[in-house]
C-alpha atoms as a PDB file:
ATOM      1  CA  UNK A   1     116.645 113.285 157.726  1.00  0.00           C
ATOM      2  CA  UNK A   2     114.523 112.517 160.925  1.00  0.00           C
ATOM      3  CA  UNK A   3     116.119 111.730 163.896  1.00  0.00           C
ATOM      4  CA  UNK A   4     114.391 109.659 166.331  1.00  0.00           C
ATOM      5  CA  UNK A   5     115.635 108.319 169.808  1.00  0.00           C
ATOM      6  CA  UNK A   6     115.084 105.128 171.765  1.00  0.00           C
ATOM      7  CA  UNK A   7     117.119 103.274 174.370  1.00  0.00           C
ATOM      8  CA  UNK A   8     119.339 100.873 173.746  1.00  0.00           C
ATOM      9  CA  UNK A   9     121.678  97.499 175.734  1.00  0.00           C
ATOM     10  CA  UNK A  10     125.182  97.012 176.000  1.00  0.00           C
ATOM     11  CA  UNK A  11     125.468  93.260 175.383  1.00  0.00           C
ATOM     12  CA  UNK A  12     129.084  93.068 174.565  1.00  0.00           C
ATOM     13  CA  UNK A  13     132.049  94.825 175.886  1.00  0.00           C
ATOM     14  CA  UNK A  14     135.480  94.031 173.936  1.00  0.00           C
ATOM     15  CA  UNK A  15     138.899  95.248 175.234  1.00  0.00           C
ATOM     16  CA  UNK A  16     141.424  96.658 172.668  1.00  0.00           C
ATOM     17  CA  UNK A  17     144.821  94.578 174.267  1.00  0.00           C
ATOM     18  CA  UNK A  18     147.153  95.826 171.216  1.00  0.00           C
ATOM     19  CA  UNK A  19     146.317  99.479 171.253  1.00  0.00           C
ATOM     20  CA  UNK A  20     147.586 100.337 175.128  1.00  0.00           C
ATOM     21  CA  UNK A  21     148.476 103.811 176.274  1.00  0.00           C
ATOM     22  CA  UNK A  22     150.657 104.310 179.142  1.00  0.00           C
ATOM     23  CA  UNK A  23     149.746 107.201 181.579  1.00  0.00           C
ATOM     24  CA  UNK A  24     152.997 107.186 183.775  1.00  0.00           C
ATOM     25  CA  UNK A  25     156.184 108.515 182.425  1.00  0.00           C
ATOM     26  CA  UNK A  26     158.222 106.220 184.617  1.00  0.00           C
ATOM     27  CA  UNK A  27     156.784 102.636 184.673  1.00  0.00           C
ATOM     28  CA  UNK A  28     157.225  99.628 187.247  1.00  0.00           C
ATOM     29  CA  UNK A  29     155.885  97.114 184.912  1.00  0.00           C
ATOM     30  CA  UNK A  30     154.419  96.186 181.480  1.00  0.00           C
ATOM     31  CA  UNK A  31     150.671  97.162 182.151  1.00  0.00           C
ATOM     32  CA  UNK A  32     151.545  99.866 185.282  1.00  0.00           C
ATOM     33  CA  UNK A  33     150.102 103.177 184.060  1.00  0.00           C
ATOM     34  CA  UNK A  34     148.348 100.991 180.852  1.00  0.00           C
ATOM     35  CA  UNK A  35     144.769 101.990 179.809  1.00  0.00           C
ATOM     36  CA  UNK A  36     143.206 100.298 176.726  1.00  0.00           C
ATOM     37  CA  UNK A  37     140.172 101.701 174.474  1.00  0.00           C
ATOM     38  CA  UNK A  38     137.246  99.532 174.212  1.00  0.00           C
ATOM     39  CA  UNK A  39     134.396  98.700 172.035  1.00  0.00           C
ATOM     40  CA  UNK A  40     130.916  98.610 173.538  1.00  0.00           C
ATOM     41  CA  UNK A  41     128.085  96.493 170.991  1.00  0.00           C
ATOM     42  CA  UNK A  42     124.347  97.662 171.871  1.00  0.00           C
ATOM     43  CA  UNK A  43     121.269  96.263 170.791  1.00  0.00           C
ATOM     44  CA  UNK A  44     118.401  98.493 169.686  1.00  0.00           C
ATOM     45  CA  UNK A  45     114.987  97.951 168.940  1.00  0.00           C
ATOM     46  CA  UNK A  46     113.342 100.571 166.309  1.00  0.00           C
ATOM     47  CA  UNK A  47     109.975 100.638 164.298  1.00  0.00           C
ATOM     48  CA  UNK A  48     109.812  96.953 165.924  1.00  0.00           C
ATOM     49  CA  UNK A  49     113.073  95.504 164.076  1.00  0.00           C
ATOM     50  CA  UNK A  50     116.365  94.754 166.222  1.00  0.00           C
ATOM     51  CA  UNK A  51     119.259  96.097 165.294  1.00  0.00           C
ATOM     52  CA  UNK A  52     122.775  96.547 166.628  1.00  0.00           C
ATOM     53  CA  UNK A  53     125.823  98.912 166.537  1.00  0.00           C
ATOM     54  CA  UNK A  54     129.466  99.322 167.463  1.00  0.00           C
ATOM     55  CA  UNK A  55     130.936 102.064 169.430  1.00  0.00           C
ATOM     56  CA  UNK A  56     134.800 102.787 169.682  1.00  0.00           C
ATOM     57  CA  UNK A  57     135.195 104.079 173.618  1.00  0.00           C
ATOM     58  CA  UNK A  58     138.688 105.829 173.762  1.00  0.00           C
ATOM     59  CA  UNK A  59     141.583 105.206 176.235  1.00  0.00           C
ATOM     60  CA  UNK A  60     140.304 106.516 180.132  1.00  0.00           C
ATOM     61  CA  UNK A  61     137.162 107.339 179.281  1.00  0.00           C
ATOM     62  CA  UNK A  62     134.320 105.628 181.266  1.00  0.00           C
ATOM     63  CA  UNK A  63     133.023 102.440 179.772  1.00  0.00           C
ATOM     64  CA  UNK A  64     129.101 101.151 179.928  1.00  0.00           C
ATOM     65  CA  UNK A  65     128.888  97.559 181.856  1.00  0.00           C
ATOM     66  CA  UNK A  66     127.169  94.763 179.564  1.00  0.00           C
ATOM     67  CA  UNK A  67     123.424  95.305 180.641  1.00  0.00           C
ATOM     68  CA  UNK A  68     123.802  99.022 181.051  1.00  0.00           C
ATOM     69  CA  UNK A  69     121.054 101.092 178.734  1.00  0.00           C
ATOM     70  CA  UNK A  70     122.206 103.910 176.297  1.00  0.00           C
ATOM     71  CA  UNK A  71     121.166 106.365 174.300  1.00  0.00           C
ATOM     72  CA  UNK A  72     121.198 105.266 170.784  1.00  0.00           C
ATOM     73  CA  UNK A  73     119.509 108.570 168.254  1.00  0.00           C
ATOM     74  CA  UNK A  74     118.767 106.886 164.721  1.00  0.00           C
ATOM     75  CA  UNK A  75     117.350 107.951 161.406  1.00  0.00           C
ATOM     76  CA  UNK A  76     114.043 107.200 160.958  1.00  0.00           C
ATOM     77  CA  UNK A  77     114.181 106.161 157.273  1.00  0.00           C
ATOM     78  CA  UNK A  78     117.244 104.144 157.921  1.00  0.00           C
ATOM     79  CA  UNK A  79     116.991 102.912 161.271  1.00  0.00           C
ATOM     80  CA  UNK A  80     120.560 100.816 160.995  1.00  0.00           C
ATOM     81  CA  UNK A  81     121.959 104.214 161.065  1.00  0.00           C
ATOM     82  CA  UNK A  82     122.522 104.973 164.260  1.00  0.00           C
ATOM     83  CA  UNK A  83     124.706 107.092 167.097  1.00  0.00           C
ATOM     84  CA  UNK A  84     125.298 105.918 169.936  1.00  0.00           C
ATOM     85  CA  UNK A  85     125.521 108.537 173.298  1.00  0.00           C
ATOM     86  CA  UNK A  86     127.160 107.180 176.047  1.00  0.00           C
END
């Protein structure tokens, strides 16, 4: 398997609301303390074909803005198979 690399656009950032993890022991309120995971969608363009992908982000880990580029590594026989590095 080769690997290639290109860059790649966050066009889509999603929110997971039912999957929140609270970071206080002691809370004021529903959503004090409350981080959610997200999932970022990026758009790719290899061998001159679009493509897309889905990346889970975890709980408190930074999160790419919709327009930011990544790095997205794909295979170069199957470009749809990809990893995104954010």
């Amino acid at each position: 398997m080769q690997q290639r690399e290109t860059m790649g656009t966050v066009v889509s950032v999603a929110r997971q609301w039912w999957l929140k993890v609270n970071t206080k022991a002691i809370r004021t309120g529903p959503l004090d303390g409350a981080v959610f995971p997200h999932i970022i969608k990026v758009s790719y363009t290899a061998d001159g074909a679009e493509y897309s992908k889905r990346k889970w982000i975890g709980a408190g880990s930074p999160v790419p803005g919709i327009g930011t580029g990544v790095k997205v590594i794909y295979d170069a026989e199957k470009p749809s198979k990809a990893k995104i590095v954010c």
